[in-house]
PDB file of N, CA and C in Angstrom:
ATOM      1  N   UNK A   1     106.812  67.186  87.310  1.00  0.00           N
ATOM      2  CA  UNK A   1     105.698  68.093  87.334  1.00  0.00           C
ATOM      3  C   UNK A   1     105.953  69.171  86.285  1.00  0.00           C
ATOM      4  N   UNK A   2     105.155  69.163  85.309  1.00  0.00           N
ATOM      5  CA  UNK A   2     105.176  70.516  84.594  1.00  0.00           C
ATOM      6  C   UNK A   2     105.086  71.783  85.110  1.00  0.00           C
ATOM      7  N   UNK A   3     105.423  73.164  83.981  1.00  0.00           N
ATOM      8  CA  UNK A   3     105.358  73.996  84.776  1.00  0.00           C
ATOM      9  C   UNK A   3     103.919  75.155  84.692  1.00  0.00           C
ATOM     10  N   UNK A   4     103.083  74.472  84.436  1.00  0.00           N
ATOM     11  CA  UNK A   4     101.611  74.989  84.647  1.00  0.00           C
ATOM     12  C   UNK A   4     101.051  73.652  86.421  1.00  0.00           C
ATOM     13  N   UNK A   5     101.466  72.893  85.662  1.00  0.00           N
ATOM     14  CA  UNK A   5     100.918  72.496  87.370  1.00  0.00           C
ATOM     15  C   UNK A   5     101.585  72.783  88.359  1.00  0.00           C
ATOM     16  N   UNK A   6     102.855  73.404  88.438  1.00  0.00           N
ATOM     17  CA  UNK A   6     103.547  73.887  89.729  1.00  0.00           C
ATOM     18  C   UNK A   6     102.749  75.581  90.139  1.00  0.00           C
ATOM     19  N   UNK A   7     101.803  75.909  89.032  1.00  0.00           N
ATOM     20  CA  UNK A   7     101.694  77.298  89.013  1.00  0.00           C
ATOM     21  C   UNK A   7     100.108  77.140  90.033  1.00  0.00           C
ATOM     22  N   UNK A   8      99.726  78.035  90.355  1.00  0.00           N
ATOM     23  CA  UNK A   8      98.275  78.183  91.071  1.00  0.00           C
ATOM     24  C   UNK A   8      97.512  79.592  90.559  1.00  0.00           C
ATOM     25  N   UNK A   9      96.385  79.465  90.273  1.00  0.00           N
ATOM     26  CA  UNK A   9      95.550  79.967  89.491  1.00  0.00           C
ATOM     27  C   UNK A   9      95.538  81.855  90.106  1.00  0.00           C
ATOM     28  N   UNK A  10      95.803  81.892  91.768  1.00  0.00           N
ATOM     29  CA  UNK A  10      95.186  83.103  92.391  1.00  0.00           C
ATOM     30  C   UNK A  10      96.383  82.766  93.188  1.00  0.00           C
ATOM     31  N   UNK A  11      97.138  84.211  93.597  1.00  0.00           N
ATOM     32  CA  UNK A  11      97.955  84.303  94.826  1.00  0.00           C
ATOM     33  C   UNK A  11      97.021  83.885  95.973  1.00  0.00           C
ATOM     34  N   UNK A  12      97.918  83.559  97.236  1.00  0.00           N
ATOM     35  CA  UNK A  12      97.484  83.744  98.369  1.00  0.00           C
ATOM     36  C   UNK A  12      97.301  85.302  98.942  1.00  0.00           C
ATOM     37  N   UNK A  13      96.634  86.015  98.706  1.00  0.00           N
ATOM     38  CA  UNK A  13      96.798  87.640  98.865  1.00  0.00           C
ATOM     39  C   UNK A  13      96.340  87.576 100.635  1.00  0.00           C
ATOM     40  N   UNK A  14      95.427  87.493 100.654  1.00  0.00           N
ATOM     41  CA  UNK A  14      94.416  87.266 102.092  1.00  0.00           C
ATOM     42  C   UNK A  14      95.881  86.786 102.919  1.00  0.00           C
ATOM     43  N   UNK A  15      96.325  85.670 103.246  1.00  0.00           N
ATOM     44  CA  UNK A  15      97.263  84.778 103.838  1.00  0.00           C
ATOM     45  C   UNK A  15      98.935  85.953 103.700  1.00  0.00           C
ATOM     46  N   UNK A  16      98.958  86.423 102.944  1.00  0.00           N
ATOM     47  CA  UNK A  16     100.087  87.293 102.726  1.00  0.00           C
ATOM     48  C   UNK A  16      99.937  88.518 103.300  1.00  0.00           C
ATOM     49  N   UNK A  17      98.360  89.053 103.713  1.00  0.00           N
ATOM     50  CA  UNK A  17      98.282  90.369 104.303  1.00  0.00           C
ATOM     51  C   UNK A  17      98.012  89.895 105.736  1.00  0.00           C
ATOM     52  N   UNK A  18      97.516  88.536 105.955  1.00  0.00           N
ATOM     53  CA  UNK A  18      97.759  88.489 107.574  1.00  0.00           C
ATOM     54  C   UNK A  18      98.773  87.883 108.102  1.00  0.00           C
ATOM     55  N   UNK A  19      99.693  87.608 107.093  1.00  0.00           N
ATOM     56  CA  UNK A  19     101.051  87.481 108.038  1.00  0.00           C
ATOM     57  C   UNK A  19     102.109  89.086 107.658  1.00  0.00           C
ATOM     58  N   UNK A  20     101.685  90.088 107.002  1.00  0.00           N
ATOM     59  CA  UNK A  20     102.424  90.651 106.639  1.00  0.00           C
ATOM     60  C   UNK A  20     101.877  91.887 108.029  1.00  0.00           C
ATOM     61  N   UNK A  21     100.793  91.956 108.354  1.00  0.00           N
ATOM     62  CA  UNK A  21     100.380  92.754 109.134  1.00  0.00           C
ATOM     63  C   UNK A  21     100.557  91.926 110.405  1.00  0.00           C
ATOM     64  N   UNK A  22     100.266  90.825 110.528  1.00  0.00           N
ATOM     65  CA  UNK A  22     101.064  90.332 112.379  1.00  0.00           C
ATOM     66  C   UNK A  22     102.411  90.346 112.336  1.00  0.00           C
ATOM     67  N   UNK A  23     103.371  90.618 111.357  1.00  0.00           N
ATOM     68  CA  UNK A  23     104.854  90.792 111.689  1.00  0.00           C
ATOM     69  C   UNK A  23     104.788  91.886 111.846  1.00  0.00           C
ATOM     70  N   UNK A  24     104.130  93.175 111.500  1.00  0.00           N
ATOM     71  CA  UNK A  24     104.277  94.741 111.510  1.00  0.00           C
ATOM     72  C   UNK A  24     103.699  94.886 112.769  1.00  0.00           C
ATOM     73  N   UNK A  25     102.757  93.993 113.453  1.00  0.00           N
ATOM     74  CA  UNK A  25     102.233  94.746 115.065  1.00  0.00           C
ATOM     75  C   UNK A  25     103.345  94.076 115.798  1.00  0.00           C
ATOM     76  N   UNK A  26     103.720  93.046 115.663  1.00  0.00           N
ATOM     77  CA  UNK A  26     104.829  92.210 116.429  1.00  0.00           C
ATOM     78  C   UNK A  26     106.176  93.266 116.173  1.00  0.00           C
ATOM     79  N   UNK A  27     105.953  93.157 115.163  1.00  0.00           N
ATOM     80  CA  UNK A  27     107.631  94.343 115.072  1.00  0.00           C
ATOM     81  C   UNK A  27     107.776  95.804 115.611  1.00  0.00           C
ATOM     82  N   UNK A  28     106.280  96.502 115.712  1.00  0.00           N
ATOM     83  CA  UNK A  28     105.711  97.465 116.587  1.00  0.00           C
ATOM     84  C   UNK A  28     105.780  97.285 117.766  1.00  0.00           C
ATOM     85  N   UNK A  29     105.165  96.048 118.472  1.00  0.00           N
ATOM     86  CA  UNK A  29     105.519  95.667 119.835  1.00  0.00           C
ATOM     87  C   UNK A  29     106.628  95.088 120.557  1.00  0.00           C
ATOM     88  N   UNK A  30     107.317  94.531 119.356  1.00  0.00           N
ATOM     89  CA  UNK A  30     108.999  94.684 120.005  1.00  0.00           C
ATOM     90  C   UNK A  30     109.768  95.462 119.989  1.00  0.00           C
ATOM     91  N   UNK A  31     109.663  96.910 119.204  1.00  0.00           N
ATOM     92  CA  UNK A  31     110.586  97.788 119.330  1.00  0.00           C
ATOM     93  C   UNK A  31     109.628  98.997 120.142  1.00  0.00           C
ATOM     94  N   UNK A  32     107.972  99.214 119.662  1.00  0.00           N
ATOM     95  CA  UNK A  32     107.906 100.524 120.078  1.00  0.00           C
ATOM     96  C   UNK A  32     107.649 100.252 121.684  1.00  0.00           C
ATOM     97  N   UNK A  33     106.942  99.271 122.486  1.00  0.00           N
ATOM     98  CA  UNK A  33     106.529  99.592 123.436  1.00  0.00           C
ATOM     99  C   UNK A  33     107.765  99.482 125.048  1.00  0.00           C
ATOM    100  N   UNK A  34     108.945  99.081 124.690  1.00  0.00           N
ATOM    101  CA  UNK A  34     109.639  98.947 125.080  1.00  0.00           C
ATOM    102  C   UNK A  34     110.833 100.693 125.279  1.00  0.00           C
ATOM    103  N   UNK A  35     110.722 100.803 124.099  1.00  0.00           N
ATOM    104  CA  UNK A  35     110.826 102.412 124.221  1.00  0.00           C
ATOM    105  C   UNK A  35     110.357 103.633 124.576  1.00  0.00           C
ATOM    106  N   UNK A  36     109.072 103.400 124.562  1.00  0.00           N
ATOM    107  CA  UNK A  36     107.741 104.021 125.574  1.00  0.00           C
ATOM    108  C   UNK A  36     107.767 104.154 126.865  1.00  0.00           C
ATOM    109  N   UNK A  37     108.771 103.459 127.514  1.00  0.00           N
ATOM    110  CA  UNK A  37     108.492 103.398 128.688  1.00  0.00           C
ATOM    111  C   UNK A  37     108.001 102.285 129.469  1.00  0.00           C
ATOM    112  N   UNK A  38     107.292 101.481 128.485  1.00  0.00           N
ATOM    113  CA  UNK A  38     106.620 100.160 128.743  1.00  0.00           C
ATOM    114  C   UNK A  38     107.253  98.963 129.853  1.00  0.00           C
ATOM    115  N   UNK A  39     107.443  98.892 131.372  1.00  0.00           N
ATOM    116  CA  UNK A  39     108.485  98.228 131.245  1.00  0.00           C
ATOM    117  C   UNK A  39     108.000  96.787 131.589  1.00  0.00           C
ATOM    118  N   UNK A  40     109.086  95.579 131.038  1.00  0.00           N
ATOM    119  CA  UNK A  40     108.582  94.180 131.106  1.00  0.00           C
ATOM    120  C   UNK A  40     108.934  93.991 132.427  1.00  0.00           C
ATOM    121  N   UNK A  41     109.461  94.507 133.747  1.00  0.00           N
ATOM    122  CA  UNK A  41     109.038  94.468 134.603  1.00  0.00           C
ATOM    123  C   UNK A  41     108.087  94.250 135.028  1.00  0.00           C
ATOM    124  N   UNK A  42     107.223  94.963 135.242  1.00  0.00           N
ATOM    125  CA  UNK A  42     105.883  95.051 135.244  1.00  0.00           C
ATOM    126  C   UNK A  42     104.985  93.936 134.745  1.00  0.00           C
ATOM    127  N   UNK A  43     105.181  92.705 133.764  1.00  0.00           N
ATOM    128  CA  UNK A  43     104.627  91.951 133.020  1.00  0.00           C
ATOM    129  C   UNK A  43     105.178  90.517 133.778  1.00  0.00           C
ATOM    130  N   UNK A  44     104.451  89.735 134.868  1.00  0.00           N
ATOM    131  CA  UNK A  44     105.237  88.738 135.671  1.00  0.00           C
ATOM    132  C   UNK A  44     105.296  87.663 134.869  1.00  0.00           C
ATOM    133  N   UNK A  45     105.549  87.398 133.517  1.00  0.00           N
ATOM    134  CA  UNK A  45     105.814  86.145 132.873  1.00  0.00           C
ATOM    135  C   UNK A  45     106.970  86.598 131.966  1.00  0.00           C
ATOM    136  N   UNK A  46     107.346  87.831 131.993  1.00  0.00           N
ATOM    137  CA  UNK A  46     108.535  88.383 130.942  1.00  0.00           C
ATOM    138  C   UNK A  46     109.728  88.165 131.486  1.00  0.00           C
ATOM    139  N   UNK A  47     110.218  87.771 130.598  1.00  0.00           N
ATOM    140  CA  UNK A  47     111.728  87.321 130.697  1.00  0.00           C
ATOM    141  C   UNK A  47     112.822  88.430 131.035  1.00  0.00           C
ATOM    142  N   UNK A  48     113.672  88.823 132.162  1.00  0.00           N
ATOM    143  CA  UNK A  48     114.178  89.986 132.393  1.00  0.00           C
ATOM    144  C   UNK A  48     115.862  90.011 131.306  1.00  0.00           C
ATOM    145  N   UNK A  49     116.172  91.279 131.040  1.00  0.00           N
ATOM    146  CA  UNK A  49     117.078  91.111 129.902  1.00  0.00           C
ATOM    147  C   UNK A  49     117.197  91.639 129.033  1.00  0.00           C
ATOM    148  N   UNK A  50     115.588  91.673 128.015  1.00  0.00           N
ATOM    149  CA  UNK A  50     115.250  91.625 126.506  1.00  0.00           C
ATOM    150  C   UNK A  50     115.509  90.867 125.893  1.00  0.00           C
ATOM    151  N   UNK A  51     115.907  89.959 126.006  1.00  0.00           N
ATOM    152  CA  UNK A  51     116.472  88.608 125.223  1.00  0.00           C
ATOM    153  C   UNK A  51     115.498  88.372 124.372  1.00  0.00           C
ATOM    154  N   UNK A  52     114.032  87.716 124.337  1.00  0.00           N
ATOM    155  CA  UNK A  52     112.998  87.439 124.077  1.00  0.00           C
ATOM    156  C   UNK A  52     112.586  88.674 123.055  1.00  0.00           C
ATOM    157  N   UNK A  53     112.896  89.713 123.391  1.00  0.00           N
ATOM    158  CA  UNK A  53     112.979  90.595 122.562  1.00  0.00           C
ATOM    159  C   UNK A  53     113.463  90.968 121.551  1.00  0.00           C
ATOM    160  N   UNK A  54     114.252  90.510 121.143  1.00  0.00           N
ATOM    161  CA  UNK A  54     115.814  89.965 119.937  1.00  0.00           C
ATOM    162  C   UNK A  54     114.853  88.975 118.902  1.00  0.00           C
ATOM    163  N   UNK A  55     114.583  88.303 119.794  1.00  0.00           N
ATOM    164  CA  UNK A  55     113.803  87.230 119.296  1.00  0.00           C
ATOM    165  C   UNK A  55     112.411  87.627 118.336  1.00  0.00           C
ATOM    166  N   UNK A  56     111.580  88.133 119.339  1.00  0.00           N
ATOM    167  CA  UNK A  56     110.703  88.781 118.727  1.00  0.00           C
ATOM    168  C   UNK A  56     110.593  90.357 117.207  1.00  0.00           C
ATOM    169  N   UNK A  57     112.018  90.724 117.527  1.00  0.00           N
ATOM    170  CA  UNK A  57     112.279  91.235 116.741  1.00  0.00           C
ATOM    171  C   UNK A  57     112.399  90.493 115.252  1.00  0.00           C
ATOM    172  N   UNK A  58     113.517  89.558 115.316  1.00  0.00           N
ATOM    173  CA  UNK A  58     113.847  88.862 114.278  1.00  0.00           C
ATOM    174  C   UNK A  58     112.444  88.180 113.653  1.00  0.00           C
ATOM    175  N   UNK A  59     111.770  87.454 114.766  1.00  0.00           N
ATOM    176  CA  UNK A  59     110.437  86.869 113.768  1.00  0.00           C
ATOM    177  C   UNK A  59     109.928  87.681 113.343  1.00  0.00           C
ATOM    178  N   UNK A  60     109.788  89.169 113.516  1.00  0.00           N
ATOM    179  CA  UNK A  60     109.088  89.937 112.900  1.00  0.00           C
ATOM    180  C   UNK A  60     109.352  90.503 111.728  1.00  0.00           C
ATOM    181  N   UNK A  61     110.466  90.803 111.494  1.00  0.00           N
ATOM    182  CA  UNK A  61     111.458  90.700 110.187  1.00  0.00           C
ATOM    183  C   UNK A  61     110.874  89.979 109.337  1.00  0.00           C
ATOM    184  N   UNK A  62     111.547  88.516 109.912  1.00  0.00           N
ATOM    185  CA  UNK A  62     111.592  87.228 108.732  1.00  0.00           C
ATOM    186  C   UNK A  62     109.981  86.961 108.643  1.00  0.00           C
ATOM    187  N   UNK A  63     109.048  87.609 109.559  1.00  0.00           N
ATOM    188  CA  UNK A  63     106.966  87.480 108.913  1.00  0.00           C
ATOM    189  C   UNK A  63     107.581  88.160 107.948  1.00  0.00           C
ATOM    190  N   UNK A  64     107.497  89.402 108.007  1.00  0.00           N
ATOM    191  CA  UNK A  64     107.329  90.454 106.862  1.00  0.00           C
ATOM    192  C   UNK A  64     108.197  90.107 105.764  1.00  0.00           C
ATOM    193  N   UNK A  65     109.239  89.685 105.732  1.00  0.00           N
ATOM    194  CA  UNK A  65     109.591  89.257 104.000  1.00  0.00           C
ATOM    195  C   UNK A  65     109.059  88.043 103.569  1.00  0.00           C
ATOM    196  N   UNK A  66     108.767  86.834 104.124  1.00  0.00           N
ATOM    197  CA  UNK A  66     107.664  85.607 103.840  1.00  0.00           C
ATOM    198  C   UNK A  66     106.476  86.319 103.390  1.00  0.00           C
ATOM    199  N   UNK A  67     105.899  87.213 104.172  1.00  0.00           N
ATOM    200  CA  UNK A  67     104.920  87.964 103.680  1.00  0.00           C
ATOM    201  C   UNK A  67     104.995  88.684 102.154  1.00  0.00           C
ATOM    202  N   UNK A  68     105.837  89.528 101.925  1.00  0.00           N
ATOM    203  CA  UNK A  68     106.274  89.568 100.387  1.00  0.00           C
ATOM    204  C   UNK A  68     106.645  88.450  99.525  1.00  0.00           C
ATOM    205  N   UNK A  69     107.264  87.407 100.091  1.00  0.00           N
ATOM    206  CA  UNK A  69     107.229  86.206  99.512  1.00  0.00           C
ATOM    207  C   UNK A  69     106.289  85.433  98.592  1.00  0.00           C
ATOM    208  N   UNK A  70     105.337  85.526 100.045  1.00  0.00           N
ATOM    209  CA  UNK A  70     104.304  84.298  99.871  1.00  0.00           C
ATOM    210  C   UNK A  70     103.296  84.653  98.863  1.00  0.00           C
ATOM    211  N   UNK A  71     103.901  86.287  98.310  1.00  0.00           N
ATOM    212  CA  UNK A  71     102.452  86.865  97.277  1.00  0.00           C
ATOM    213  C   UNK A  71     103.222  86.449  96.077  1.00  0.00           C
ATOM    214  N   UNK A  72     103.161  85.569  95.593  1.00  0.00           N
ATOM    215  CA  UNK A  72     103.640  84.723  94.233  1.00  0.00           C
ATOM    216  C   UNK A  72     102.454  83.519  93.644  1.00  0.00           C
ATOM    217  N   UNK A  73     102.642  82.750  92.762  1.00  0.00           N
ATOM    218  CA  UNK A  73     101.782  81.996  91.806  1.00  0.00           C
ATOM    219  C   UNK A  73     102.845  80.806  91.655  1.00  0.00           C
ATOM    220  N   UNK A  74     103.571  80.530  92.158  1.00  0.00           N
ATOM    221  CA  UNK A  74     104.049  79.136  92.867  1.00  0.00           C
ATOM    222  C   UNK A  74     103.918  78.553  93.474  1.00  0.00           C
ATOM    223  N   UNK A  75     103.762  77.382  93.394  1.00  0.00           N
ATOM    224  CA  UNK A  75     102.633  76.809  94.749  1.00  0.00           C
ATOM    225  C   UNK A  75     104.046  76.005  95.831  1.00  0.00           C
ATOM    226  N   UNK A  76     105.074  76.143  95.209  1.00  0.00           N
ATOM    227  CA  UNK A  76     106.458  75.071  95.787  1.00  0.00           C
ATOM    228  C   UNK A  76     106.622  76.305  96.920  1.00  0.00           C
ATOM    229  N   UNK A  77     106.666  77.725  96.371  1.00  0.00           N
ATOM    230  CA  UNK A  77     106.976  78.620  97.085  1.00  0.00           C
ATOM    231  C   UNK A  77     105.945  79.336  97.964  1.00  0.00           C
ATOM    232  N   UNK A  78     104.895  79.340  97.593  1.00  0.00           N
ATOM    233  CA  UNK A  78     103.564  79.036  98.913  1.00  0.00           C
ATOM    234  C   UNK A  78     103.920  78.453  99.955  1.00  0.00           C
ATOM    235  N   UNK A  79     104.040  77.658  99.475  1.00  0.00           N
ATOM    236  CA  UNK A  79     103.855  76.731 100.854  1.00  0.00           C
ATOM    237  C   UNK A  79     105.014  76.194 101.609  1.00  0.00           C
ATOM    238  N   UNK A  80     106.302  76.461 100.847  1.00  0.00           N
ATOM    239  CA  UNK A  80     107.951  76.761 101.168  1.00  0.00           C
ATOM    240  C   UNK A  80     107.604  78.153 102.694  1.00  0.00           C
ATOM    241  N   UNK A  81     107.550  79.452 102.118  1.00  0.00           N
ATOM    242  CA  UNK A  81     107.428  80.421 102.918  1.00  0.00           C
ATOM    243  C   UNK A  81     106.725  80.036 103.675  1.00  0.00           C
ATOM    244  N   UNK A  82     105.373  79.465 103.541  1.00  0.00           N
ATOM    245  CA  UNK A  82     104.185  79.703 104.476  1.00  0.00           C
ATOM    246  C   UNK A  82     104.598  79.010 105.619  1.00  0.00           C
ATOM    247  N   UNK A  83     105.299  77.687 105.632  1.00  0.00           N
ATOM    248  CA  UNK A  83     105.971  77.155 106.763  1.00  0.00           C
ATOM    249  C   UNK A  83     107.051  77.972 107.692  1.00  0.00           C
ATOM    250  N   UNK A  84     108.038  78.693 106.669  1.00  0.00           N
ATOM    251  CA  UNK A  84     108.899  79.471 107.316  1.00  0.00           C
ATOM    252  C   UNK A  84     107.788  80.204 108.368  1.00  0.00           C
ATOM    253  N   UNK A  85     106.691  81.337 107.620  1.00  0.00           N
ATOM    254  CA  UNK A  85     105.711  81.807 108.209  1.00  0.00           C
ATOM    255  C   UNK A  85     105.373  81.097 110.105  1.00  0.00           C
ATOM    256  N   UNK A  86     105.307  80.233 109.458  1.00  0.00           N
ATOM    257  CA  UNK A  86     104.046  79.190 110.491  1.00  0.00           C
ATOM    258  C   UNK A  86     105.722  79.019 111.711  1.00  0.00           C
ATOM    259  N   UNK A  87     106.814  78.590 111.194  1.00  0.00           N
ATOM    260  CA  UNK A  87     108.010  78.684 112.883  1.00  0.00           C
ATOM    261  C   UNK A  87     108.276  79.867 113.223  1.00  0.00           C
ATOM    262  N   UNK A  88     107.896  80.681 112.091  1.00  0.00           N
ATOM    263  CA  UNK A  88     108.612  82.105 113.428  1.00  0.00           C
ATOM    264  C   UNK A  88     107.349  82.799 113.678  1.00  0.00           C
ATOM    265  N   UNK A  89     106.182  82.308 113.323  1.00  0.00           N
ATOM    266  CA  UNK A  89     105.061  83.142 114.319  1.00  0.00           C
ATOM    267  C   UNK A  89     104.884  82.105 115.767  1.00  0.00           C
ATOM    268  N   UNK A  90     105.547  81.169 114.981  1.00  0.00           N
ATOM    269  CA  UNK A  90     105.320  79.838 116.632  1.00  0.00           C
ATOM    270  C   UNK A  90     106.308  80.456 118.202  1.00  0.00           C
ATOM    271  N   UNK A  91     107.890  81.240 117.039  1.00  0.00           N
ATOM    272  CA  UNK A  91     108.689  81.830 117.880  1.00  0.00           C
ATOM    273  C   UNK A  91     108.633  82.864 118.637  1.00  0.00           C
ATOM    274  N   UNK A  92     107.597  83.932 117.730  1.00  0.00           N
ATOM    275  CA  UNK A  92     107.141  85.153 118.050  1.00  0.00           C
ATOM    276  C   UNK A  92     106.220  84.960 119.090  1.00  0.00           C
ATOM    277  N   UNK A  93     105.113  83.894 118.915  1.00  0.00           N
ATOM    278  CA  UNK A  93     104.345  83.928 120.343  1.00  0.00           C
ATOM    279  C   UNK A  93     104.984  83.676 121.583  1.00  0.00           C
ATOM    280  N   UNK A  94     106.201  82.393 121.538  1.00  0.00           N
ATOM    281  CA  UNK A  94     107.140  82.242 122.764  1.00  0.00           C
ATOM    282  C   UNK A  94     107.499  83.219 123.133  1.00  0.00           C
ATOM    283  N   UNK A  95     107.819  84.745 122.482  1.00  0.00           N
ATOM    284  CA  UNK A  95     108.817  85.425 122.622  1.00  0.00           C
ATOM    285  C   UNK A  95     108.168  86.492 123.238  1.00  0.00           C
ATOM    286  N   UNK A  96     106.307  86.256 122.841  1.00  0.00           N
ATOM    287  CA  UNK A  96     105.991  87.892 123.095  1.00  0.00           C
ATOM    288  C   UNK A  96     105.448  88.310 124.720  1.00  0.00           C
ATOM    289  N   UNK A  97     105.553  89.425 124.997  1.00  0.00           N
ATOM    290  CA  UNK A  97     105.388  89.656 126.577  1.00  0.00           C
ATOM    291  C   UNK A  97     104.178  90.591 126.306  1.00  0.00           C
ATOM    292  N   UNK A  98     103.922  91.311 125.179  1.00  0.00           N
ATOM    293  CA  UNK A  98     102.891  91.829 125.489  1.00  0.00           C
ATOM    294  C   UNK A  98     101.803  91.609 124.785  1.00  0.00           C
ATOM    295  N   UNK A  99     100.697  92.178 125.048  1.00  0.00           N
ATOM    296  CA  UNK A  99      99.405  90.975 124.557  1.00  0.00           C
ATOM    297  C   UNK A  99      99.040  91.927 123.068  1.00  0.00           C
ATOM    298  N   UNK A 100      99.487  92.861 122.343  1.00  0.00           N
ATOM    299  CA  UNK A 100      99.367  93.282 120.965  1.00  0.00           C
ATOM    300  C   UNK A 100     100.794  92.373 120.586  1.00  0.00           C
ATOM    301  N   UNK A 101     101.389  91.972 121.150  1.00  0.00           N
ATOM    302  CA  UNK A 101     102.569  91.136 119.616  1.00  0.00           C
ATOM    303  C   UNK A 101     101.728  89.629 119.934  1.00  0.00           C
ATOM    304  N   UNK A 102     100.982  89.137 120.857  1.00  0.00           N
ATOM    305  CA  UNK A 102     100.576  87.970 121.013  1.00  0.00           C
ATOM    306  C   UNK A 102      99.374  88.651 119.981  1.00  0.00           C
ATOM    307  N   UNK A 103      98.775  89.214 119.813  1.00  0.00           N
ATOM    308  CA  UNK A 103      97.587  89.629 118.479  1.00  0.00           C
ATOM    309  C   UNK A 103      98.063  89.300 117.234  1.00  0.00           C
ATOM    310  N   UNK A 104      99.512  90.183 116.952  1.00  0.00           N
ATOM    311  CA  UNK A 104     100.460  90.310 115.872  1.00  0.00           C
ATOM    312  C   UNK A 104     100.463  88.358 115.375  1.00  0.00           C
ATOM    313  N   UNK A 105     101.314  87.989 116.062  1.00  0.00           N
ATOM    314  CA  UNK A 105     102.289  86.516 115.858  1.00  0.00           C
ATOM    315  C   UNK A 105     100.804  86.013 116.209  1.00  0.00           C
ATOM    316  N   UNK A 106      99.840  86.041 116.201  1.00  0.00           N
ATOM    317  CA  UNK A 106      98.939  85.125 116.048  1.00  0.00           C
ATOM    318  C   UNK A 106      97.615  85.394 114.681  1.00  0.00           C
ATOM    319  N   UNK A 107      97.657  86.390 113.885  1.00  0.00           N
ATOM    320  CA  UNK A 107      97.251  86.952 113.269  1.00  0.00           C
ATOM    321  C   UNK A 107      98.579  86.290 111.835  1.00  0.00           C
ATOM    322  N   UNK A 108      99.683  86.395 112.101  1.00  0.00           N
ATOM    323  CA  UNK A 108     100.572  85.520 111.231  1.00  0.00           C
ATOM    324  C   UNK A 108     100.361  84.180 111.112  1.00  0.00           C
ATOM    325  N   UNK A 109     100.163  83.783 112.702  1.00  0.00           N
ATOM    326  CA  UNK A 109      99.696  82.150 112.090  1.00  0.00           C
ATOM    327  C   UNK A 109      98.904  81.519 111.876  1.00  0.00           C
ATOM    328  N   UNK A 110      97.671  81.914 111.829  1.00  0.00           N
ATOM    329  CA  UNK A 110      96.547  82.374 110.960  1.00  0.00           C
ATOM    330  C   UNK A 110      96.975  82.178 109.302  1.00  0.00           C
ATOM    331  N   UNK A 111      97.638  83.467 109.438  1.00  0.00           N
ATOM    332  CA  UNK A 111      98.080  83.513 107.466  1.00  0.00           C
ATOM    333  C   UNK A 111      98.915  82.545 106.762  1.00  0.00           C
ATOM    334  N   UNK A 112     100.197  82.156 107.806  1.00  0.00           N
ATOM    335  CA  UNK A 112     100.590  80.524 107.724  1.00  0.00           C
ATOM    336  C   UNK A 112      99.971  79.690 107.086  1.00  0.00           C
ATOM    337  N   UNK A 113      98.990  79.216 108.073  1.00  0.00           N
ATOM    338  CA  UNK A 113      97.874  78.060 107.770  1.00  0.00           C
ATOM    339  C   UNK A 113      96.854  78.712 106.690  1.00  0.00           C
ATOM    340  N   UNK A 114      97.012  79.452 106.253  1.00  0.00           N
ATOM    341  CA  UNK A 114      96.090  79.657 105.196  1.00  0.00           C
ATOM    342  C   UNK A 114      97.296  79.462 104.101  1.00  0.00           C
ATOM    343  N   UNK A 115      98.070  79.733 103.755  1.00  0.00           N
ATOM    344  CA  UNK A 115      99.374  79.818 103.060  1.00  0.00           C
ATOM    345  C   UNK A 115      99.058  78.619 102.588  1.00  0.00           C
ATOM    346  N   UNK A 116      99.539  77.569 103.879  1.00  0.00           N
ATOM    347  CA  UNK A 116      99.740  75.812 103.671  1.00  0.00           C
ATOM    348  C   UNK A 116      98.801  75.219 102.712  1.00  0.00           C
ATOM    349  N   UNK A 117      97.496  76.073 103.391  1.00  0.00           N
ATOM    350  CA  UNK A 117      96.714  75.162 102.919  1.00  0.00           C
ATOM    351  C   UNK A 117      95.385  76.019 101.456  1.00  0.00           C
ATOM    352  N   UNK A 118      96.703  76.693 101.001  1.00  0.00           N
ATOM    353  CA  UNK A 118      96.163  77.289 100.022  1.00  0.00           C
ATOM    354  C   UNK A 118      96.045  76.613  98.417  1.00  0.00           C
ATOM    355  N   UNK A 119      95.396  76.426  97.813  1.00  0.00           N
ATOM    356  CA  UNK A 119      95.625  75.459  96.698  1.00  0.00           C
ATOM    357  C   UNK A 119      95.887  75.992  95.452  1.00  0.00           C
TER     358      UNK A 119
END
């Protein structure tokens, strides 16, 4: 493959701001609401511990640098990240207990699948 056809005409910008903004509410809702007072007690499907929370932390991380990633004119690396994208918003929804990081990690995989299937 040459290296004009590995290239793509327009970033994915759109796909890069909605996974870059569902890792920032996910990463908001795993650190701030838990510190608030928020407790996952209270939430009868949450995992007692924080464990899930670790978790949700980390996918929120690794959205947000895919998200800087994925704003490139490579299409190998589009769609390289956008997958990374697409397992840890899959992880972030397993992980999330409250219903703004389930907004977040689903608002990422959204931008995922736009990523993938960006041309």
């Amino acid at each position: 493959m040459s290296e004009t056809a590995a290239k793509v005409v327009e970033r994915p910008s759109l796909a890069s701001k909605f996974v870059a903004i569902g890792g920032a509410i996910g990463l908001i809702g795993s650190v701030f609401l838990p510190l608030v007072g928020i407790s996952q007690a209270s939430i009868p499907y949450a995992f007692y511990g924080g464990g899930q929370l670790w978790v949700g932390i980390v996918a929120s991380v690794i959205l947000i640098v895919s998200a800087i990633a994925l704003h490139t004119t490579h299409r190998g690396r589009i769609h390289g990240w956008s997958v990374i994208a697409l397992i840890f918003s899959i992880f972030g929804l397993t992980s999330s207990s409250y219903d703004i990081m389930v907004i977040g990690f689903g608002l990422a995989l959204i931008g995922s699948i736009m990523g993938i299937t960006h041309q």
